[in-house]
C-alpha atoms as a PDB file:
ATOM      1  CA  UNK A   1      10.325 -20.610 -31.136  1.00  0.00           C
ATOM      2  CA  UNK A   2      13.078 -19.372 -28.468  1.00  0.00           C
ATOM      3  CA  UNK A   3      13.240 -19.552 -25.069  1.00  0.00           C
ATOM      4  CA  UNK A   4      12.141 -15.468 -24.814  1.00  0.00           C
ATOM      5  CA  UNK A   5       9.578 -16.432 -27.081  1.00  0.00           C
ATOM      6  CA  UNK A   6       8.223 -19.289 -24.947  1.00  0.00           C
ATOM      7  CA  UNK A   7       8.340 -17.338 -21.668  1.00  0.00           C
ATOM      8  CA  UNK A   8       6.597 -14.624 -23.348  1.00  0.00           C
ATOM      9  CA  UNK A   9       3.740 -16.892 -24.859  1.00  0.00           C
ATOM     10  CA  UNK A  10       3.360 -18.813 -21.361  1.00  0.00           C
ATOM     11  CA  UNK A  11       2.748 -14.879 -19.838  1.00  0.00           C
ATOM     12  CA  UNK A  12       0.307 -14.068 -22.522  1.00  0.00           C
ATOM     13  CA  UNK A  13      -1.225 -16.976 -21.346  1.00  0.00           C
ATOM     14  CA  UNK A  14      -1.323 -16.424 -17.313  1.00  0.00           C
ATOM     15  CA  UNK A  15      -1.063 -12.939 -16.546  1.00  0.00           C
ATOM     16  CA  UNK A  16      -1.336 -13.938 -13.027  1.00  0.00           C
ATOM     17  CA  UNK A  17       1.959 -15.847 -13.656  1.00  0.00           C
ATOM     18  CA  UNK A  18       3.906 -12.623 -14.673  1.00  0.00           C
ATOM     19  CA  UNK A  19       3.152 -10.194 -11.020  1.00  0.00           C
ATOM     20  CA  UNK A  20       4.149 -13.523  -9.131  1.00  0.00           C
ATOM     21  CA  UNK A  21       6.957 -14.174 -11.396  1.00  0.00           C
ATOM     22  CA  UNK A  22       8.309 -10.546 -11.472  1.00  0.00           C
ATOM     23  CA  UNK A  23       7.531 -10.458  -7.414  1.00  0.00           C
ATOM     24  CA  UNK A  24       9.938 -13.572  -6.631  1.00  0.00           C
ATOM     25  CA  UNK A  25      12.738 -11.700  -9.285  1.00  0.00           C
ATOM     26  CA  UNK A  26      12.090  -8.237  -7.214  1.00  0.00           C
ATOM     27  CA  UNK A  27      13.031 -10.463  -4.185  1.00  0.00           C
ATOM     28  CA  UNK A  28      15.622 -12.267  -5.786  1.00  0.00           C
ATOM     29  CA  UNK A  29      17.306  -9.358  -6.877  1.00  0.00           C
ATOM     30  CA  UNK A  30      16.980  -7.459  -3.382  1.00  0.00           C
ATOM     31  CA  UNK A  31      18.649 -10.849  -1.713  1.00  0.00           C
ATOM     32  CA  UNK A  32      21.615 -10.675  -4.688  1.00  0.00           C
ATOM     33  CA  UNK A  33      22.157  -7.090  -3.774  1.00  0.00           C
ATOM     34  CA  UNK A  34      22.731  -7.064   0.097  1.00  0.00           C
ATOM     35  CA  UNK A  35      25.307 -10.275  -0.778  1.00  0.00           C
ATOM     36  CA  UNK A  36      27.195  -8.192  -2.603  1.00  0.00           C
ATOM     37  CA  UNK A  37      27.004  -4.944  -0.380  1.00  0.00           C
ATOM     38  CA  UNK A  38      27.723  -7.386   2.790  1.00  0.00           C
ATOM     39  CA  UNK A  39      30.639  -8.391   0.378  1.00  0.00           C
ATOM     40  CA  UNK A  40      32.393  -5.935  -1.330  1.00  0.00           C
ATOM     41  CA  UNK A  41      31.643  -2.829   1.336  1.00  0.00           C
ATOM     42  CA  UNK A  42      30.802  -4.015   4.902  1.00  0.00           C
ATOM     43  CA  UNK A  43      33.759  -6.428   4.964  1.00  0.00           C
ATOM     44  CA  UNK A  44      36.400  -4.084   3.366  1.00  0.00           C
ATOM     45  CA  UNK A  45      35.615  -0.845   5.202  1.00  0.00           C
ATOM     46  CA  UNK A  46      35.914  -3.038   8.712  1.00  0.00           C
ATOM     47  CA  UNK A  47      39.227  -3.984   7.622  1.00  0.00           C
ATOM     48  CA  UNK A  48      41.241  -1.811  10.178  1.00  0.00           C
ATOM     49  CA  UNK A  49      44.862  -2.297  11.103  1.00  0.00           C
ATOM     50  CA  UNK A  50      45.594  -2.175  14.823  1.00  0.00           C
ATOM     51  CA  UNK A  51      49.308  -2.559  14.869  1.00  0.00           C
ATOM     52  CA  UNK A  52      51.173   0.744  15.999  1.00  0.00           C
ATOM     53  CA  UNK A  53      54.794   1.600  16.631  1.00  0.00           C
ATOM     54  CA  UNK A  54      55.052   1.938  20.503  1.00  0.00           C
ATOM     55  CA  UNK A  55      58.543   2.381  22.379  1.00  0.00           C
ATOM     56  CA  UNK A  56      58.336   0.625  25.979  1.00  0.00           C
ATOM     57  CA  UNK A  57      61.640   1.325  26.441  1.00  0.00           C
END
């Protein structure tokens, strides 16, 4: 028997198991996907260069 096969059987078993289980992977999943907004978008688009050509002079 395989690990799917295991996880599957232990489900079968404990239905109760599988909300709680899916639940905790909904949240998991939520948490994994701000990261990699806060990441890959947030952080780039602030990325602004302030430096200008100015003559004082």
């Amino acid at each position: 028997m395989n690990l799917h096969e295991q996880c599957l059987l232990r489900y079968l078993k404990n239905p109760d198991g599988l909300f709680y289980s899916t639940e905790v992977l909904k949240l998991n999943n939520f948490i994994l996907e701000k990261r990699f907004l806060m990441k890959n978008c947030v952080a780039k688009s602030s990325q602004i260069n302030y430096t200008c050509n100015v003559d004082l002079g």
